[in-house]
N, C-alpha and C. Protein backbone atom coordinates (compact mmCIF):
# COMPACT_ATOMS: atom_id res chain seq x y z
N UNK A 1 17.54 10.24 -3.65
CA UNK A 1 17.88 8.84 -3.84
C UNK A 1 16.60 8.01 -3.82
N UNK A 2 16.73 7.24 -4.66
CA UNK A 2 15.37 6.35 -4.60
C UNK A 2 15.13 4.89 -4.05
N UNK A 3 14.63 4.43 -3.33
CA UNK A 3 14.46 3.23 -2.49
C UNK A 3 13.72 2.32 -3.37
N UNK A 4 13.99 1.17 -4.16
CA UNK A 4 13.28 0.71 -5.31
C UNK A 4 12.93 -0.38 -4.11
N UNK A 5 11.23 -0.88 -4.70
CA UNK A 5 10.77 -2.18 -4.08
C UNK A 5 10.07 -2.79 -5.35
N UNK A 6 9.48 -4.00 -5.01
CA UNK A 6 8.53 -4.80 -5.62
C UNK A 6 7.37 -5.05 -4.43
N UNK A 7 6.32 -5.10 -5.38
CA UNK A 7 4.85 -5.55 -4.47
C UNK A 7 4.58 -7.03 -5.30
N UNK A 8 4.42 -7.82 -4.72
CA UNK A 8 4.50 -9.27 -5.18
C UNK A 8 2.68 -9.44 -4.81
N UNK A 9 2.07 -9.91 -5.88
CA UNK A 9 0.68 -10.25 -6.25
C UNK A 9 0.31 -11.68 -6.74
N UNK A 10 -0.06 -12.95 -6.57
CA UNK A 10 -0.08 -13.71 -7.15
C UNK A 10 -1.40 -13.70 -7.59
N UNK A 11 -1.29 -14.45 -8.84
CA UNK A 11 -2.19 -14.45 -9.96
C UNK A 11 -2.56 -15.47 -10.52
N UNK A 12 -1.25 -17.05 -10.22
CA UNK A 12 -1.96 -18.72 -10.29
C UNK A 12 -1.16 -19.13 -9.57
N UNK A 13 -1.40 -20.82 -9.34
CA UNK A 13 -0.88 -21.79 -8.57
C UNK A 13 0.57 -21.46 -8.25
N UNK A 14 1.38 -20.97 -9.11
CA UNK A 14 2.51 -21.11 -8.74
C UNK A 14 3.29 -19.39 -10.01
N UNK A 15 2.33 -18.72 -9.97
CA UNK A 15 2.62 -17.05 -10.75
C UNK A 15 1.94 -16.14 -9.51
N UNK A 16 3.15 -15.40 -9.39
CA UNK A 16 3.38 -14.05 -8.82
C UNK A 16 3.94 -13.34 -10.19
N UNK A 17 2.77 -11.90 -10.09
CA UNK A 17 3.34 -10.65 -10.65
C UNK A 17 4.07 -9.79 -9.74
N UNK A 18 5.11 -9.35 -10.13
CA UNK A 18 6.11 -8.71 -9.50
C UNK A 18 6.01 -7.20 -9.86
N UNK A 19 5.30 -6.54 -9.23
CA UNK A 19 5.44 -4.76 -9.81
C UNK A 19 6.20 -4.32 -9.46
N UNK A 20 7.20 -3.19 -10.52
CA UNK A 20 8.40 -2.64 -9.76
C UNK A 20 7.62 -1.32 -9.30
N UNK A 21 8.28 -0.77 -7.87
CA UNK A 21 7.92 0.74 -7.50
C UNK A 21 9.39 1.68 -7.23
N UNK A 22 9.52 2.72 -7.94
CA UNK A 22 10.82 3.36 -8.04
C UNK A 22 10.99 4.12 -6.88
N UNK A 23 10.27 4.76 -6.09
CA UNK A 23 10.42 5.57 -5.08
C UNK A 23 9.91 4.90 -3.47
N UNK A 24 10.29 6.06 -2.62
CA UNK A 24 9.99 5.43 -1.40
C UNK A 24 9.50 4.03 -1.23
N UNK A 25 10.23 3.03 -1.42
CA UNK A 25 9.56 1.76 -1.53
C UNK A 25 9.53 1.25 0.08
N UNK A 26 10.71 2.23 1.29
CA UNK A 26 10.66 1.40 2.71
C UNK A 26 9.39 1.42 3.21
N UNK A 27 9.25 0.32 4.10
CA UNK A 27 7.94 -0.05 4.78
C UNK A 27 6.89 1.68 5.94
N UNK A 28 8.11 2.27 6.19
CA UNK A 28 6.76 3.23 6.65
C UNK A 28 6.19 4.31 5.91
N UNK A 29 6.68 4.13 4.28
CA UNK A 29 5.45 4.99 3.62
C UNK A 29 5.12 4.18 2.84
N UNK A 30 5.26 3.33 2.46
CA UNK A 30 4.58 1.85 1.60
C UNK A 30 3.52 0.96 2.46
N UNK A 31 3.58 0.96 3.48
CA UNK A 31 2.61 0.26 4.10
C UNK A 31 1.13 0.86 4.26
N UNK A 32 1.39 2.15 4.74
CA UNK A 32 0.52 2.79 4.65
C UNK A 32 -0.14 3.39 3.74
N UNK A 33 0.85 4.09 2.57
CA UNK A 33 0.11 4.46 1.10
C UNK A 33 -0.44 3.17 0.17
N UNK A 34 0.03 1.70 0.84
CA UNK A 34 -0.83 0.55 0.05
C UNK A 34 -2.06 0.34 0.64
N UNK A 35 -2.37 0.56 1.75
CA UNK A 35 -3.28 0.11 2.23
C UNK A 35 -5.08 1.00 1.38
N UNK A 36 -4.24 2.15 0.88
CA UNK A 36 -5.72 2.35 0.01
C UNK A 36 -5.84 1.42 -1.16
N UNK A 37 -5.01 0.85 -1.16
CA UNK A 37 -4.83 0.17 -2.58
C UNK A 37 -5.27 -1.38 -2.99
N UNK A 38 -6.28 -2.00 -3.70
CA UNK A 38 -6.17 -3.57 -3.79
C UNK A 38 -5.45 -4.25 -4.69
N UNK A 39 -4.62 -5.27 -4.51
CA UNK A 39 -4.03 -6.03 -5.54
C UNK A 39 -4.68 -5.90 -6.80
N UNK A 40 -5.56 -5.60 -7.32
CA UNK A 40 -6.13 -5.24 -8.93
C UNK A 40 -5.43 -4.09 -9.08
N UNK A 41 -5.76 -3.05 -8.59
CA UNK A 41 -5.41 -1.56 -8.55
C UNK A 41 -3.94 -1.68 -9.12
N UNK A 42 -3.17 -2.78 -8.18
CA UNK A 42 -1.52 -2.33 -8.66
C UNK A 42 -1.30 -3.44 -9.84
N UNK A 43 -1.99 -4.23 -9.66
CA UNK A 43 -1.87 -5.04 -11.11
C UNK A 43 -1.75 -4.18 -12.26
N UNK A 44 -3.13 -3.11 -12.04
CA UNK A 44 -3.88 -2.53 -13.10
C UNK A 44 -2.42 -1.78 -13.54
N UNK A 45 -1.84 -1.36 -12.46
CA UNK A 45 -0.55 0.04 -12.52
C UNK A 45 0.57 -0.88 -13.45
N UNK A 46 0.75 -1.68 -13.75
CA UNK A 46 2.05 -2.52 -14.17
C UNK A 46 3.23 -2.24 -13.58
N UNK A 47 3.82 -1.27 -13.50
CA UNK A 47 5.16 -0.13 -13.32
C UNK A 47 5.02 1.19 -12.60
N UNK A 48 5.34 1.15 -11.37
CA UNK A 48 4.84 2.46 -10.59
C UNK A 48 5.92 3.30 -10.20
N UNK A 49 6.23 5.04 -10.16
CA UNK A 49 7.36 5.56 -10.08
C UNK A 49 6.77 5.67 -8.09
N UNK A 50 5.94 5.91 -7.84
CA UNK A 50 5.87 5.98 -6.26
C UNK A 50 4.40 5.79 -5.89
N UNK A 51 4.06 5.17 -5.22
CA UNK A 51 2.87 4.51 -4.05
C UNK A 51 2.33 5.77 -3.18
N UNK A 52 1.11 6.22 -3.56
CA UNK A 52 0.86 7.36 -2.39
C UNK A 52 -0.52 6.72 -2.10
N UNK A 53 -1.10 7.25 -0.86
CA UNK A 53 -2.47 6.90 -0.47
C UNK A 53 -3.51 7.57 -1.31
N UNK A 54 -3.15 8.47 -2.26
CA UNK A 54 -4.30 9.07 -2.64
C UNK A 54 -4.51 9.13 -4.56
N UNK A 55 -2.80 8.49 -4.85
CA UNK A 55 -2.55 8.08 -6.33
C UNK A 55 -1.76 7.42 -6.16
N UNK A 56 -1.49 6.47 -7.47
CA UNK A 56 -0.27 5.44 -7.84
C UNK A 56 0.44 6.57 -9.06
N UNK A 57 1.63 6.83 -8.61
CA UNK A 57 2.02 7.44 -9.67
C UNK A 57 2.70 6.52 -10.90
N UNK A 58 2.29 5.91 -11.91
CA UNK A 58 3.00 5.41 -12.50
C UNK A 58 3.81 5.82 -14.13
N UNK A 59 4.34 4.76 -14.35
CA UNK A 59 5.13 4.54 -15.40
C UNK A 59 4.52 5.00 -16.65
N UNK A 60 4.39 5.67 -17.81
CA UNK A 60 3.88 5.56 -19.03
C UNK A 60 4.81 6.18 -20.26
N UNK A 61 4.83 4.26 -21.19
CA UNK A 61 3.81 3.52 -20.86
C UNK A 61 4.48 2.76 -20.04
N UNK A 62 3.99 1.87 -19.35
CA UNK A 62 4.34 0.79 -18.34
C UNK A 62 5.40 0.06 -18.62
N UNK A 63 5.91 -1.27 -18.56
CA UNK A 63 6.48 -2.53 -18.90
C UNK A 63 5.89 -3.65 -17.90
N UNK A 64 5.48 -4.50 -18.68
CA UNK A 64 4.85 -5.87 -17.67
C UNK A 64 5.22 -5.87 -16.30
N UNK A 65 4.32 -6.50 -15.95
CA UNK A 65 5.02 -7.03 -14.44
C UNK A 65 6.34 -8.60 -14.78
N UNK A 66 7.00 -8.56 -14.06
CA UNK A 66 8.24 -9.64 -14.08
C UNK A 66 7.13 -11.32 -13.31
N UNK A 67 7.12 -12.30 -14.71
CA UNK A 67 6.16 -12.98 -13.32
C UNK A 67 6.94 -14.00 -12.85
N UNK A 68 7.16 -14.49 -12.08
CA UNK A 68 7.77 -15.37 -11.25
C UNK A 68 7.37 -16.67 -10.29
N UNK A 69 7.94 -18.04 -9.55
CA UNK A 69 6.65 -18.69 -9.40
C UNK A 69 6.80 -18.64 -7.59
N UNK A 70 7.76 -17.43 -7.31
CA UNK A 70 6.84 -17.07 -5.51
C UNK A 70 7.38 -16.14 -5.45
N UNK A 71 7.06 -15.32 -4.70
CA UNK A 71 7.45 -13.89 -4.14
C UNK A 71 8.76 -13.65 -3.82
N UNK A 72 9.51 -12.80 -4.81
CA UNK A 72 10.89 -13.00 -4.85
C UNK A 72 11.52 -11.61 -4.73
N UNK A 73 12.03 -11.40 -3.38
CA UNK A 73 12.96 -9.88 -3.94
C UNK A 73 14.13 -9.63 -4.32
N UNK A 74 13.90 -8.42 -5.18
CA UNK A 74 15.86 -8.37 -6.18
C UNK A 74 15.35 -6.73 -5.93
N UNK A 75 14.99 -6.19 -5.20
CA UNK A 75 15.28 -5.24 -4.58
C UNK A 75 15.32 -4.92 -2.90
N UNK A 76 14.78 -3.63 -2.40
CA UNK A 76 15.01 -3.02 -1.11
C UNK A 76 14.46 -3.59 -0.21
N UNK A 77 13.37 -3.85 -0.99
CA UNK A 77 11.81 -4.09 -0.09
C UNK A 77 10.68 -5.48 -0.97
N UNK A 78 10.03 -5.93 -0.25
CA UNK A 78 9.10 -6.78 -0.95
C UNK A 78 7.89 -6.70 -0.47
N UNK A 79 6.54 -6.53 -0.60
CA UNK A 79 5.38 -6.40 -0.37
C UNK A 79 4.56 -7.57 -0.97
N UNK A 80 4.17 -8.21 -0.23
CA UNK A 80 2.47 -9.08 -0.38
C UNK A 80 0.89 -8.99 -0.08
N UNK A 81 0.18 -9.32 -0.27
CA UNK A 81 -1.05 -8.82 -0.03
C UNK A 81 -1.22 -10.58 0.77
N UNK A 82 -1.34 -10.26 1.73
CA UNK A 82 -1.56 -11.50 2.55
C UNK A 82 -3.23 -11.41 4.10
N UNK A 83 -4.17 -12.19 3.73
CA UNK A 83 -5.11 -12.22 4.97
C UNK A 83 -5.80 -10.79 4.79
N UNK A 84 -5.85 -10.33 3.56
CA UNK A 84 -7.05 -9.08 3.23
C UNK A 84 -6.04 -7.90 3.69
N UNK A 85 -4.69 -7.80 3.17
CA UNK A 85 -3.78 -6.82 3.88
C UNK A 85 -2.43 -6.53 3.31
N UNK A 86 -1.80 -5.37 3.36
CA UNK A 86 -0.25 -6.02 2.29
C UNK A 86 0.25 -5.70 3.73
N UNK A 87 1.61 -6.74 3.53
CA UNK A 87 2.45 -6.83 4.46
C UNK A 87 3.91 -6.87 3.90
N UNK A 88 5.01 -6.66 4.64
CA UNK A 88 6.17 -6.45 4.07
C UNK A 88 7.11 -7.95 4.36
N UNK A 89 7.87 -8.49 3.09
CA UNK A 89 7.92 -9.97 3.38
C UNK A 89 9.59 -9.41 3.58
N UNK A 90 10.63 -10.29 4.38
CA UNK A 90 11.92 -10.25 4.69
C UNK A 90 12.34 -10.71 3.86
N UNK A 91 13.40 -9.93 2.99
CA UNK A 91 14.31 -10.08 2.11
C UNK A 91 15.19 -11.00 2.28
N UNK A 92 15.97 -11.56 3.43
CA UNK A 92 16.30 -12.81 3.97
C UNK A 92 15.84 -14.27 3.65
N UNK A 93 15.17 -14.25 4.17
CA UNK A 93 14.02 -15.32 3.60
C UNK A 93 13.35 -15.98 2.29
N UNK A 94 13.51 -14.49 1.32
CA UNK A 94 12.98 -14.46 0.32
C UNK A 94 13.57 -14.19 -0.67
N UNK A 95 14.95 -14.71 -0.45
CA UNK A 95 16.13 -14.23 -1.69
C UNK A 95 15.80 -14.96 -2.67
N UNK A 96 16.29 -14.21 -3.83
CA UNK A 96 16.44 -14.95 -5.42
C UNK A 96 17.04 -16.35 -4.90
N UNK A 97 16.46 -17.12 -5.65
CA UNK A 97 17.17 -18.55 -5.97
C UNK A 97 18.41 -18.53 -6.34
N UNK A 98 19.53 -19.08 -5.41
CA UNK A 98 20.95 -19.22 -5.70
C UNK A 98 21.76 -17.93 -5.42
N UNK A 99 20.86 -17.41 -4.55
CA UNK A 99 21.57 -16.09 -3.58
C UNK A 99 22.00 -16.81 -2.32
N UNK A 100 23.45 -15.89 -2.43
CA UNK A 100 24.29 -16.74 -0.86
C UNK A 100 22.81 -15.69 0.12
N UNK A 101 23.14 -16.83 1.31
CA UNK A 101 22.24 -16.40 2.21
C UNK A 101 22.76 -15.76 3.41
């Protein structure tokens, strides 16, 4: 079964790229397999099937990143790169616009 997330990257004033990741997206192997990783790196990935510390396995060919104007999850998990670090943002908090809460 696959745990789908997004890693949320912003890129202007008010654009976040949204990368989808198809596998293990929960926070204790995503936190740690991002941390080799810099927001370019997953930019660079567009579409990733799973996050490891030692490769990005991705998509080919890719499909854009989804851009959006803040860090928005419509999946499991959401990831930011926040204070030189990715961190995992609460899906609560960070629902789609016009999601019951």
């Amino acid at each position: 079964m696959s745990t789908r997330a997004q890693i949320a990257i912003q890129i202007g004033p008010s654009e976040w790229a949204h990368i989808y990741t198809h596998y293990d997206g929960y926070p204790s192997h995503m936190l740690p397999a991002l941390a080799a990783w810099t927001p370019v790196d997953i930019l660079a990935a567009k579409e990733i099937r799973q996050v490891r510390a030692d490769a990005l396995d991705c998509f080919v060919p890719p499909r854009d990143p989804v851009i959006l104007p803040r860090p928005t999850c419509q999946f499991c998990y959401l990831y930011v790169w926040q204070d030189g670090a990715w961190i995992e943002l609460d899906p609560e908090t960070h629902a789609p616009e016009g999601a019951a809460p």
